[in-house]
C-alpha atoms as a PDB file:
ATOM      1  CA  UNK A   1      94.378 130.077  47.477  1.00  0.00           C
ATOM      2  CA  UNK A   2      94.232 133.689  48.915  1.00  0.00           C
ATOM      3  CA  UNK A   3      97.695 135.190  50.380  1.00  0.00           C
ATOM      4  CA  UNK A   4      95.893 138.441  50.942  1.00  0.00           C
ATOM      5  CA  UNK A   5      92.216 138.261  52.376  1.00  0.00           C
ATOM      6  CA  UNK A   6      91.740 141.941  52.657  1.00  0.00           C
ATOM      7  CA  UNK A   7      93.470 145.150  51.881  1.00  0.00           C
ATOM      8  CA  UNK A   8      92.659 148.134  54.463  1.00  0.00           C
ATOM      9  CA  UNK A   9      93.202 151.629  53.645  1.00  0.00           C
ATOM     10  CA  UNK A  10      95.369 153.639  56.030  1.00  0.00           C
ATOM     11  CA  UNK A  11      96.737 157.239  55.868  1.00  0.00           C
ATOM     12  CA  UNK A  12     100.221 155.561  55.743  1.00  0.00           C
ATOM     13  CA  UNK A  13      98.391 153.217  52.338  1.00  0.00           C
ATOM     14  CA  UNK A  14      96.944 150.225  51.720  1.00  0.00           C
ATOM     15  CA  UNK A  15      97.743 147.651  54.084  1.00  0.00           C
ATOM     16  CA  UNK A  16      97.183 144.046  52.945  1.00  0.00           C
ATOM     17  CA  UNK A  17      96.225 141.459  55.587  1.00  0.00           C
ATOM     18  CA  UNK A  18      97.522 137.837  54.740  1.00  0.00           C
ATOM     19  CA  UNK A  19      95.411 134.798  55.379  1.00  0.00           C
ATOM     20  CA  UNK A  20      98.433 133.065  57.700  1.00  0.00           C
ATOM     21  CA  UNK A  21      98.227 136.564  59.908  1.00  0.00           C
ATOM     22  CA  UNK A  22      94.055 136.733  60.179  1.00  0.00           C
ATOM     23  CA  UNK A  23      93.286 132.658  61.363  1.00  0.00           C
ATOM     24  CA  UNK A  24      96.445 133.507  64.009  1.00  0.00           C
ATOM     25  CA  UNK A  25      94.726 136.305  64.651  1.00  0.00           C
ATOM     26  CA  UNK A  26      91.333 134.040  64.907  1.00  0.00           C
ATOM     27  CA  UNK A  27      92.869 132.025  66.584  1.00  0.00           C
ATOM     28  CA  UNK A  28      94.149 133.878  69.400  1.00  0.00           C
ATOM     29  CA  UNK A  29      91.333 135.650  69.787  1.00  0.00           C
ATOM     30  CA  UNK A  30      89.159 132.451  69.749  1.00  0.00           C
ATOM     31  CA  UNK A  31      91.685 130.854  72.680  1.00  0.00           C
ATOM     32  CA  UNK A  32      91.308 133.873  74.857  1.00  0.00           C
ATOM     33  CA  UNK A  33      87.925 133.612  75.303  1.00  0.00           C
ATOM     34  CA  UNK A  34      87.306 130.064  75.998  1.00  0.00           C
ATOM     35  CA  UNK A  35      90.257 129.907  78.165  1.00  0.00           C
ATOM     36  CA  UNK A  36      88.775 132.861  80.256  1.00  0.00           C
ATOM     37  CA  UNK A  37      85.332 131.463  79.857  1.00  0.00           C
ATOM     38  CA  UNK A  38      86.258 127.774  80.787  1.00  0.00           C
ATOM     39  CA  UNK A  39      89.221 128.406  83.628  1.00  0.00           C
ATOM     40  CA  UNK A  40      86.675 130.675  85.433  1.00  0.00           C
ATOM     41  CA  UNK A  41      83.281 128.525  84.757  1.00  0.00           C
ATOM     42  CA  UNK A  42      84.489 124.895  84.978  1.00  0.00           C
ATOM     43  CA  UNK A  43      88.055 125.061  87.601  1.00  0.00           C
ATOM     44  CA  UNK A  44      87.165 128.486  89.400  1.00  0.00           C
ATOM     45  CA  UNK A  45      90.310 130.205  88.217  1.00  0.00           C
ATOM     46  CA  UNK A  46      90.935 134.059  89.161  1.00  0.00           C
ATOM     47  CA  UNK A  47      90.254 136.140  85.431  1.00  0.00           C
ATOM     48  CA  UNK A  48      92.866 138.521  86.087  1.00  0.00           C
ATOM     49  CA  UNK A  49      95.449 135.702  86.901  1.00  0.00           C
ATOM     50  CA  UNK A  50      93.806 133.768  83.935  1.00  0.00           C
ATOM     51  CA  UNK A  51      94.939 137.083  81.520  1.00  0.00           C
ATOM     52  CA  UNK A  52      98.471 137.509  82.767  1.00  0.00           C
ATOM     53  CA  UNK A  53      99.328 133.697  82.260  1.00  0.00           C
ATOM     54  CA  UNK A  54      97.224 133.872  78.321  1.00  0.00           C
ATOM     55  CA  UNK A  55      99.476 136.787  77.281  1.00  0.00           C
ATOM     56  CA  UNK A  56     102.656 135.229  78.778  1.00  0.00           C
ATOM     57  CA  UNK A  57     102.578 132.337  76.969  1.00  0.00           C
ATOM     58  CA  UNK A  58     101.593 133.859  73.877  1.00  0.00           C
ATOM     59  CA  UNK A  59     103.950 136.159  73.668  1.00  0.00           C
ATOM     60  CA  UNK A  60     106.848 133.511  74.902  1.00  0.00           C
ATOM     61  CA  UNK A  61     105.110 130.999  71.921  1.00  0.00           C
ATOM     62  CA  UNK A  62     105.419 133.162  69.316  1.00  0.00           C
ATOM     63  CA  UNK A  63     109.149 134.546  70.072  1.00  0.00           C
ATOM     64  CA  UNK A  64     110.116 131.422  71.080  1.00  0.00           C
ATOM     65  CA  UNK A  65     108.779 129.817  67.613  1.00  0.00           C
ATOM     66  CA  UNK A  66     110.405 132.280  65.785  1.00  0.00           C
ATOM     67  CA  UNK A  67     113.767 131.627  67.074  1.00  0.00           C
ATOM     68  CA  UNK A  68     113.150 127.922  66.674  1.00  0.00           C
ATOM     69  CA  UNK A  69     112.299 128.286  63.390  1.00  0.00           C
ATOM     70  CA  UNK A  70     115.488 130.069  62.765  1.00  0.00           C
ATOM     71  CA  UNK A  71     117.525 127.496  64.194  1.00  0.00           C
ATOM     72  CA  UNK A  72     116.327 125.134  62.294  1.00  0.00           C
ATOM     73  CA  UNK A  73     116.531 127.066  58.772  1.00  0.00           C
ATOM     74  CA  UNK A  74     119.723 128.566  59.779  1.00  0.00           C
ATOM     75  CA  UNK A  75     120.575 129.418  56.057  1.00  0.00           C
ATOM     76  CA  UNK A  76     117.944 131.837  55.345  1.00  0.00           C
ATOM     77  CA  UNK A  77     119.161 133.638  58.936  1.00  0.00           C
ATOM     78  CA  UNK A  78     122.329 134.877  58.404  1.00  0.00           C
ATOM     79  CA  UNK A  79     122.924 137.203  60.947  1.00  0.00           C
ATOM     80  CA  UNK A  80     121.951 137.949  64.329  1.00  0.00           C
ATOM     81  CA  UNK A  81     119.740 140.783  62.841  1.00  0.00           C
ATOM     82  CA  UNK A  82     118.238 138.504  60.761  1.00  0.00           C
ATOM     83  CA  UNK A  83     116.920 136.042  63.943  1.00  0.00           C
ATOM     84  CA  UNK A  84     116.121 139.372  65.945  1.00  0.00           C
ATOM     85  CA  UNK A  85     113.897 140.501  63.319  1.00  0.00           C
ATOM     86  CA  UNK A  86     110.255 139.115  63.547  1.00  0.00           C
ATOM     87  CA  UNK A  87     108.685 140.467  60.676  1.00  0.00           C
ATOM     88  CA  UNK A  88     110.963 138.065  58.548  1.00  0.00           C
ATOM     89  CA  UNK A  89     108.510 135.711  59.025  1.00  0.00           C
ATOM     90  CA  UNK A  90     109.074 132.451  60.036  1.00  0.00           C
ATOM     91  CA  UNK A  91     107.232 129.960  63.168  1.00  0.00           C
ATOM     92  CA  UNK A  92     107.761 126.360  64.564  1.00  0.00           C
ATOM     93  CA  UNK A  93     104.786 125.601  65.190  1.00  0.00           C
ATOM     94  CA  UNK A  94     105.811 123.296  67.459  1.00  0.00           C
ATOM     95  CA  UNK A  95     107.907 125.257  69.112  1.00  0.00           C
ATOM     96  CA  UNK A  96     105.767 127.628  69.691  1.00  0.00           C
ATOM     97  CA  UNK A  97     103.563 125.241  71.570  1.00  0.00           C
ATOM     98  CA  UNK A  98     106.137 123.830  73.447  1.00  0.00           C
ATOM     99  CA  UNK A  99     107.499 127.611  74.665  1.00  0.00           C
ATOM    100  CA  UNK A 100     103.866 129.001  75.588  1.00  0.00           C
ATOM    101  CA  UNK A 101     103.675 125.242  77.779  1.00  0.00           C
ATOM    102  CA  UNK A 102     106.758 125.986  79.463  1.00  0.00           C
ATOM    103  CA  UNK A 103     106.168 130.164  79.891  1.00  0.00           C
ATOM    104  CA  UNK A 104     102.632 128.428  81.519  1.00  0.00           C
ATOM    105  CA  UNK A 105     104.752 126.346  83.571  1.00  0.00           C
ATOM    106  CA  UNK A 106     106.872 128.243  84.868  1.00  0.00           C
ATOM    107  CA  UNK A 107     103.829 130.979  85.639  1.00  0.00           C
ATOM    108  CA  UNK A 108     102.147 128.601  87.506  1.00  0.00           C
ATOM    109  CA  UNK A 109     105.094 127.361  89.699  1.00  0.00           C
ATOM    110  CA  UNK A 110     105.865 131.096  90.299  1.00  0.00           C
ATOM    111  CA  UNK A 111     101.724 132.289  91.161  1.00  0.00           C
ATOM    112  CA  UNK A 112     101.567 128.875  92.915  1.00  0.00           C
ATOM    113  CA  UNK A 113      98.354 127.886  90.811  1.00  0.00           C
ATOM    114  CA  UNK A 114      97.886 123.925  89.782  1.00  0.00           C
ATOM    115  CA  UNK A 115      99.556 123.374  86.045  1.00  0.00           C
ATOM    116  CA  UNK A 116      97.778 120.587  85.041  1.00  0.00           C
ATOM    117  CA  UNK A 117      94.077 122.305  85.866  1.00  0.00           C
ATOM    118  CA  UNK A 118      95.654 125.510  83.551  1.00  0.00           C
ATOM    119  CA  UNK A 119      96.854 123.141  81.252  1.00  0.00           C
ATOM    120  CA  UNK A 120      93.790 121.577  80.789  1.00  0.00           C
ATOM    121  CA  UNK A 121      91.746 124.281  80.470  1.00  0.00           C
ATOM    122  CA  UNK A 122      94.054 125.158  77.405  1.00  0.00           C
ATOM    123  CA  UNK A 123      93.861 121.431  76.029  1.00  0.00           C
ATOM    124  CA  UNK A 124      90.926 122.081  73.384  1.00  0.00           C
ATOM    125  CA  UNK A 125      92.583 125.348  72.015  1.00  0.00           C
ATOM    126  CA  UNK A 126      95.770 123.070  71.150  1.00  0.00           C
ATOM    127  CA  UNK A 127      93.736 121.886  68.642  1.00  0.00           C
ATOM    128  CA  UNK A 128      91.388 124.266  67.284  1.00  0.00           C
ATOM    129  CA  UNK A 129      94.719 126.555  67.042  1.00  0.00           C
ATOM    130  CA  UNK A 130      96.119 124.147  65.088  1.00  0.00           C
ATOM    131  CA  UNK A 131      92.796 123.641  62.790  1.00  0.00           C
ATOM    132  CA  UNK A 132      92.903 127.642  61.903  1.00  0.00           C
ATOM    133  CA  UNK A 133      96.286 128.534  61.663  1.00  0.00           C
ATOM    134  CA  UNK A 134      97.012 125.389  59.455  1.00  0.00           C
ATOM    135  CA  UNK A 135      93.501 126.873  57.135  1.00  0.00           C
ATOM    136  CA  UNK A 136      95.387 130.064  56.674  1.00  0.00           C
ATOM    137  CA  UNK A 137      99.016 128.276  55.789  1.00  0.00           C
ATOM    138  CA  UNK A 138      97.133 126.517  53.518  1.00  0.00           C
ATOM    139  CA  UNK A 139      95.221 129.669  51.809  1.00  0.00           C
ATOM    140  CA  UNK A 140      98.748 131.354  52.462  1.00  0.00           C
ATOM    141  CA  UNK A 141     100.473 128.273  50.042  1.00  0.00           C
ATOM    142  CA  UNK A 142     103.230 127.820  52.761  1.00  0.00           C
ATOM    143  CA  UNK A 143     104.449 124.778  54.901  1.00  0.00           C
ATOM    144  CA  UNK A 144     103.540 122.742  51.511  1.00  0.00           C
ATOM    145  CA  UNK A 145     103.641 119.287  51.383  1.00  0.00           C
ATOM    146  CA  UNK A 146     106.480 116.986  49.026  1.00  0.00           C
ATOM    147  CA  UNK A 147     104.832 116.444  45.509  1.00  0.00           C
ATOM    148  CA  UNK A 148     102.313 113.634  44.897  1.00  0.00           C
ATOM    149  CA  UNK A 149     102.822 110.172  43.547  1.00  0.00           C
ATOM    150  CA  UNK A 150     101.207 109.684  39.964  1.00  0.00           C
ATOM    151  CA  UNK A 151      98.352 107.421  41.571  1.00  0.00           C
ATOM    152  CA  UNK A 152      97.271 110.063  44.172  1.00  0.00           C
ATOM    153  CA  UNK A 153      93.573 109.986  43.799  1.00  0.00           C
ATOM    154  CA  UNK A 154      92.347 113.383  41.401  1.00  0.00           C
ATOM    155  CA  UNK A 155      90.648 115.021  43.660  1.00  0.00           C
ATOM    156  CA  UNK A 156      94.030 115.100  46.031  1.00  0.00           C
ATOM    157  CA  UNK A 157      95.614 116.413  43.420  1.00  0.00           C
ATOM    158  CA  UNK A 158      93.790 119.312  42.930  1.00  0.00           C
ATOM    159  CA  UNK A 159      93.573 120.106  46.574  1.00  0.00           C
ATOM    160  CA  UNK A 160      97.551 119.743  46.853  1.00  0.00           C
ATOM    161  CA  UNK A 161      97.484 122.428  42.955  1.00  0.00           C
ATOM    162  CA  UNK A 162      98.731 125.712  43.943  1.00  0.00           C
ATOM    163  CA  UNK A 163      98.157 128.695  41.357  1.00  0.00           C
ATOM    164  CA  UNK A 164     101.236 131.105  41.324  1.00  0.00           C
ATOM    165  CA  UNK A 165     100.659 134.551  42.168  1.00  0.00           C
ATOM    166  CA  UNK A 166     100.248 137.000  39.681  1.00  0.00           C
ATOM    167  CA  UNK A 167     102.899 140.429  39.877  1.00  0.00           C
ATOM    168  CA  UNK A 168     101.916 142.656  42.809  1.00  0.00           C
ATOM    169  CA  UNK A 169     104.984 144.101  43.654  1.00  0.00           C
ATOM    170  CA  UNK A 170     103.892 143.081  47.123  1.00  0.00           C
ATOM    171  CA  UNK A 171     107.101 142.286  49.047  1.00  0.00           C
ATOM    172  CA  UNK A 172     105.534 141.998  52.395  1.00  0.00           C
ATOM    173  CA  UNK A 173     104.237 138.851  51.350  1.00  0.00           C
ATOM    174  CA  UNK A 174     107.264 137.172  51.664  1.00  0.00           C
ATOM    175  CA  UNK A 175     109.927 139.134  52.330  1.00  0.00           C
ATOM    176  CA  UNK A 176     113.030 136.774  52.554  1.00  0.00           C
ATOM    177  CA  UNK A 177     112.284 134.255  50.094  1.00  0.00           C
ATOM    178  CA  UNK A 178     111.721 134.123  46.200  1.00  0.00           C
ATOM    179  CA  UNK A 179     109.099 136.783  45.734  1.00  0.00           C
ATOM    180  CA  UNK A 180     105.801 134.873  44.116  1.00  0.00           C
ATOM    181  CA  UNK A 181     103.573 131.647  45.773  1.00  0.00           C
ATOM    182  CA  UNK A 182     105.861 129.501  47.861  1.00  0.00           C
ATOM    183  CA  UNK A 183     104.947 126.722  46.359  1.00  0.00           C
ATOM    184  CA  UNK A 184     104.987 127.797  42.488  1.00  0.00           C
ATOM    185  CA  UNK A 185     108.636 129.382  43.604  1.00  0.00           C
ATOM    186  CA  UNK A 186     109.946 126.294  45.109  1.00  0.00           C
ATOM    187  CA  UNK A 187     108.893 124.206  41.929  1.00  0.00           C
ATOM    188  CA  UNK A 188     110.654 126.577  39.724  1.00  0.00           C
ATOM    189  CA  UNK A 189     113.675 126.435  41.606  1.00  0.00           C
ATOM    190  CA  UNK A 190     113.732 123.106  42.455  1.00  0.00           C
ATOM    191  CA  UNK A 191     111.638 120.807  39.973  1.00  0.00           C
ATOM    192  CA  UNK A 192     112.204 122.236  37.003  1.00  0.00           C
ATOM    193  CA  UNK A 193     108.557 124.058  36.464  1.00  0.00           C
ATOM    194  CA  UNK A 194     108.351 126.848  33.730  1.00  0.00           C
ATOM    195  CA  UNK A 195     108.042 129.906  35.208  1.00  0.00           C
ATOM    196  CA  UNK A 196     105.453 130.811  32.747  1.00  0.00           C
ATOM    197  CA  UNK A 197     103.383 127.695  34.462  1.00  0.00           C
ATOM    198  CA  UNK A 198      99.743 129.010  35.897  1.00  0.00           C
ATOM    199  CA  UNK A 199     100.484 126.068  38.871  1.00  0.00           C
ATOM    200  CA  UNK A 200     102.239 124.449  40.491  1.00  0.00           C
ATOM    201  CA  UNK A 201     103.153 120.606  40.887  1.00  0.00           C
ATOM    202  CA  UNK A 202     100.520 118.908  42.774  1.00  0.00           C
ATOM    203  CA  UNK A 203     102.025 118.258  46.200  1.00  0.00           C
ATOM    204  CA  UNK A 204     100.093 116.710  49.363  1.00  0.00           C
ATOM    205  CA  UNK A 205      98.189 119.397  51.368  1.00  0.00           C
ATOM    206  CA  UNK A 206      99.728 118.555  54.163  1.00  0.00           C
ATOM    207  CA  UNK A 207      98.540 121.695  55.597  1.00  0.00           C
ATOM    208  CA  UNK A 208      94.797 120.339  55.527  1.00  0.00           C
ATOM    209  CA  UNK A 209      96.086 116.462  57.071  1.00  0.00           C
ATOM    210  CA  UNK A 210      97.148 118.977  59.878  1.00  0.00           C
ATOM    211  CA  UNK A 211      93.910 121.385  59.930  1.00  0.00           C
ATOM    212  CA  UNK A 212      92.066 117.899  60.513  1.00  0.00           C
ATOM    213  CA  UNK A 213      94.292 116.895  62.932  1.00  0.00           C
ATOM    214  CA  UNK A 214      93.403 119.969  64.656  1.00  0.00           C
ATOM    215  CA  UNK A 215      89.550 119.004  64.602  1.00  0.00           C
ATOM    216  CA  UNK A 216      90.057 115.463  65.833  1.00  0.00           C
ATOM    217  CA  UNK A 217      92.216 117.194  69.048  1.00  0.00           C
ATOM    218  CA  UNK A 218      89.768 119.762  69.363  1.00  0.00           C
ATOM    219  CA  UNK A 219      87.321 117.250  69.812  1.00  0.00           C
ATOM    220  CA  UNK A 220      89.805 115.197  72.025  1.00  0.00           C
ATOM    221  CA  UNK A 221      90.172 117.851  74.481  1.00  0.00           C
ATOM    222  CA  UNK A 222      87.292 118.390  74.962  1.00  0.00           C
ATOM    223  CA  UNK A 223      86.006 114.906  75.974  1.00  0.00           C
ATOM    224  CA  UNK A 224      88.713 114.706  78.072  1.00  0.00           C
ATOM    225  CA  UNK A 225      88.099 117.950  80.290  1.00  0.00           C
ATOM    226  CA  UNK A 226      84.751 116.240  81.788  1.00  0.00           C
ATOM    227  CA  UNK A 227      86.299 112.839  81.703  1.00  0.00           C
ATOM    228  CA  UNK A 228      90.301 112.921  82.891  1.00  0.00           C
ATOM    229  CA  UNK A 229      91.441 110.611  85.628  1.00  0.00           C
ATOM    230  CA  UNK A 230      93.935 113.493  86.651  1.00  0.00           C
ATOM    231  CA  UNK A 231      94.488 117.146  86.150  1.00  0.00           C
ATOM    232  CA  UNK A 232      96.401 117.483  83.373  1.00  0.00           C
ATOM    233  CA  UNK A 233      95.694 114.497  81.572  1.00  0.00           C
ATOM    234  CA  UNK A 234      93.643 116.268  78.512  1.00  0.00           C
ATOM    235  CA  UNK A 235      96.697 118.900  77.318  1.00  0.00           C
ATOM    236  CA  UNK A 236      98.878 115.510  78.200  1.00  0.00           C
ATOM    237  CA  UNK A 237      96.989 113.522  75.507  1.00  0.00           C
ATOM    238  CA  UNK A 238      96.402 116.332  72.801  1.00  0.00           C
ATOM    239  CA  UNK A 239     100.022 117.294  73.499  1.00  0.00           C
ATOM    240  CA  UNK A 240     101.246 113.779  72.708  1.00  0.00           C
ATOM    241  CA  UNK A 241      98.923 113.164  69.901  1.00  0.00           C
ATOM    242  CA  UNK A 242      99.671 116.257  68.190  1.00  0.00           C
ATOM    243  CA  UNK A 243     103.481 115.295  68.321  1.00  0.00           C
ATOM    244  CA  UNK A 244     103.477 112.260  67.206  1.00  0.00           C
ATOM    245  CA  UNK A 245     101.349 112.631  64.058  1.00  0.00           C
ATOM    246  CA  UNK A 246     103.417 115.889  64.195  1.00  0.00           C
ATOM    247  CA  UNK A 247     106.755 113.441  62.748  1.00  0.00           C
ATOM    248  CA  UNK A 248     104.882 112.113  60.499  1.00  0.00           C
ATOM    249  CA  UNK A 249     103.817 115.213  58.840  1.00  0.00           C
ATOM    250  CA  UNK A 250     107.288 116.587  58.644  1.00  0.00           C
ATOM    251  CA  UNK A 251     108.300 113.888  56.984  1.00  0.00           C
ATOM    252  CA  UNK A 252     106.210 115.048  53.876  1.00  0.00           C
ATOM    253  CA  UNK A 253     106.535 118.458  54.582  1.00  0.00           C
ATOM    254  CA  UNK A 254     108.896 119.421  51.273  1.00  0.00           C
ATOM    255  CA  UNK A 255     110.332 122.866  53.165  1.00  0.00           C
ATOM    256  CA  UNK A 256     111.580 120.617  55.605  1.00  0.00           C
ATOM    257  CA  UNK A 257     113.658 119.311  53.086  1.00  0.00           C
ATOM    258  CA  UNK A 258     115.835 122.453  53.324  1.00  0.00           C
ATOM    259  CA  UNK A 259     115.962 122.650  56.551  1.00  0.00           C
ATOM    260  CA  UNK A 260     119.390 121.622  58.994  1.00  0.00           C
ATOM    261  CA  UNK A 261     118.308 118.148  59.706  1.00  0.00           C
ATOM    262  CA  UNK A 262     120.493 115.592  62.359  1.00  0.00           C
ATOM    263  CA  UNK A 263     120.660 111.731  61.107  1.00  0.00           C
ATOM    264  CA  UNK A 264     117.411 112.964  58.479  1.00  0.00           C
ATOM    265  CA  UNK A 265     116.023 114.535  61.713  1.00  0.00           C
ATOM    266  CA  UNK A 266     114.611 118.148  62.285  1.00  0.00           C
ATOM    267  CA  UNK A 267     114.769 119.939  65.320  1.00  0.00           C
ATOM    268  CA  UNK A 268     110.468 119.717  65.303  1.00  0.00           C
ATOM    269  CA  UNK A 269     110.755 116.437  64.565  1.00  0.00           C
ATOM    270  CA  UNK A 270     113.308 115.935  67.491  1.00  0.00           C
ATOM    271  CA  UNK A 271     111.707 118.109  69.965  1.00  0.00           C
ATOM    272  CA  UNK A 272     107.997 115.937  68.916  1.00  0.00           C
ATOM    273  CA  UNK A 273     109.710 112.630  69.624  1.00  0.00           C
ATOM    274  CA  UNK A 274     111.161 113.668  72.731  1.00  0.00           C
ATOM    275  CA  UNK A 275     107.641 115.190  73.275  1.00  0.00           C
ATOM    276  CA  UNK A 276     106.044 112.050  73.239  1.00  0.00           C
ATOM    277  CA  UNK A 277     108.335 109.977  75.676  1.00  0.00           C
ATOM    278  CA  UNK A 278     107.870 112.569  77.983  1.00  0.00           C
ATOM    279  CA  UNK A 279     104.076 112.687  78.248  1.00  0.00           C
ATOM    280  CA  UNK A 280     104.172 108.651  78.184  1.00  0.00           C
ATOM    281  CA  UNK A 281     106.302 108.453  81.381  1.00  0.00           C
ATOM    282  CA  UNK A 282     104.331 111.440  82.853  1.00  0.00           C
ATOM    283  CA  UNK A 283     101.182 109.385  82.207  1.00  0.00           C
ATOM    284  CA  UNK A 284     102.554 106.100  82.965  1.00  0.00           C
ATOM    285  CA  UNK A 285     104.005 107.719  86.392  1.00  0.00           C
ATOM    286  CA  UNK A 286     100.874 109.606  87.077  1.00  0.00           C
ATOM    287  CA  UNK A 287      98.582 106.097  86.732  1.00  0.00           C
ATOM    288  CA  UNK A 288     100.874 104.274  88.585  1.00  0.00           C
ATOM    289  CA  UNK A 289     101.554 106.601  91.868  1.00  0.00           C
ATOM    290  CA  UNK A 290      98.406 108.992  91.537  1.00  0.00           C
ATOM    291  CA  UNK A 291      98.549 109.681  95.065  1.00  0.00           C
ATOM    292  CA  UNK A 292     101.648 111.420  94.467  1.00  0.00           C
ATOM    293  CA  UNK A 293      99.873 113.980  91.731  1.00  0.00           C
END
């Protein structure tokens, strides 16, 4: 576990850079260049288009996550101020996904380009996204999973072990919740766990089920760019593969737990179901009137 990979010197002091920030980083970075090396190779995209449409659905993923994330953990946002204020931390992942797809959407209706050959081209990145920022949530100790059973198999246990952080006086590192590893912190509060402990409880890393979830779409995409039946079809796929394992995960997920739920639901476990009946009628519509597409 490494909350901090590096810390840079500045004139201003040191200034640390946590794992969660670096892979989104990576992971950004990563996107924009196949996207702009794909869309203009493979579907003949304009570049400069190409870099307005990246940047616009970044930026509308990541805002739009944030206030997601705030809806949904309403308790910890008690103000407006609170939800304006980004550096509180704080991303549905989910939701970000979903907002960047619509900010794309939307972008291409308004530049009249094709969605589904943009979408596409984006398809892969779902999932290697996914694989990295999950890595660094996972070196991070956030988005935890709900401790294991007794049985769980030793080596799962030590994966899901997470050390607590020693005093740093850090606050940066999370600013709005107990100060310390999440996971250590949420065990003290919640299980019971000494707060002279050196771990935590063993809980499932449900950040690495995800990070290989990632992977597997990566891999998904991929195929799926030199072998769709229609444009769109490969983000279509990864997008309802993602959600649907996506439900499953939250269901182990323990900060979920404290978050506003609806009938046991959360709002990314909503928005993933609903998620997945959409892209099954697209498909099924699509396959059945592709003339129409």
């Amino acid at each position: 576990m490494h909350p901090t990979l590096l810390e840079l010197p500045t004139p201003w002091g040191i200034l640390p850079l946590h794992s969660y920030s670096v892979t989104l980083f990576l992971a950004i970075l990563m996107s924009w260049y196949f996207v702009l090396h794909f869309g203009s190779e493979e579907e003949g995209l304009p570049r400069g288009w190409m870099v307005d449409a990246f940047w616009a659905s970044v930026l509308a993923g990541l805002i739009g996550g944030h206030l997601l994330f705030a809806l949904e953990h309403a308790s910890e946002f008690r103000s407006l101020d609170h939800w304006l204020e980004l550096d509180r931390g704080g991303i549905l992942g989910f939701g970000s996904l979903l907002t960047g797809t619509l900010s794309s959407f939307l972008y291409c209706r308004r530049h009249r380009v094709d969605f589904g050959t943009w979408a596409d081209v984006a398809a892969p990145m779902v999932g290697a996204c996914v694989l990295f920022i999950r890595v660094g949530c996972y070196l991070y100790g956030c988005d935890f999973g709900r401790p294991l059973p007794e049985q769980a198999p030793q080596w799962l246990a030590e994966l899901g072990r997470f050390p607590a952080w020693p005093p740093s006086g850090d606050d940066t590192i999370a600013p709005f919740r107990t100060n310390g590893s999440p996971v250590f912190a949420h065990h003290v509060t919640h299980y019971g766990l000494a707060s002279d402990a050196s771990h935590s409880l063993s809980v499932h890393p449900v950040q690495l089920y995800e990070a290989a979830l990632g992977g597997f779409l990566f891999l998904i995409g991929m195929i799926l760019q030199q072998y769709r039946q229609y444009r769109g079809q490969a983000f279509l796929i990864v997008l309802m593969l993602y959600a649907f394992f996506r439900i499953g995960f939250d269901s182990i997920r323990a900060e979920h737990a404290q978050a506003i739920t609806i009938f046991s639901i959360t709002l990314s476990q909503g928005l993933a179901a609903l998620s997945v009946i959409a892209c099954l009628i697209i498909h099924v519509r699509v396959v059945r009137h592709p003339s129409a597409h």
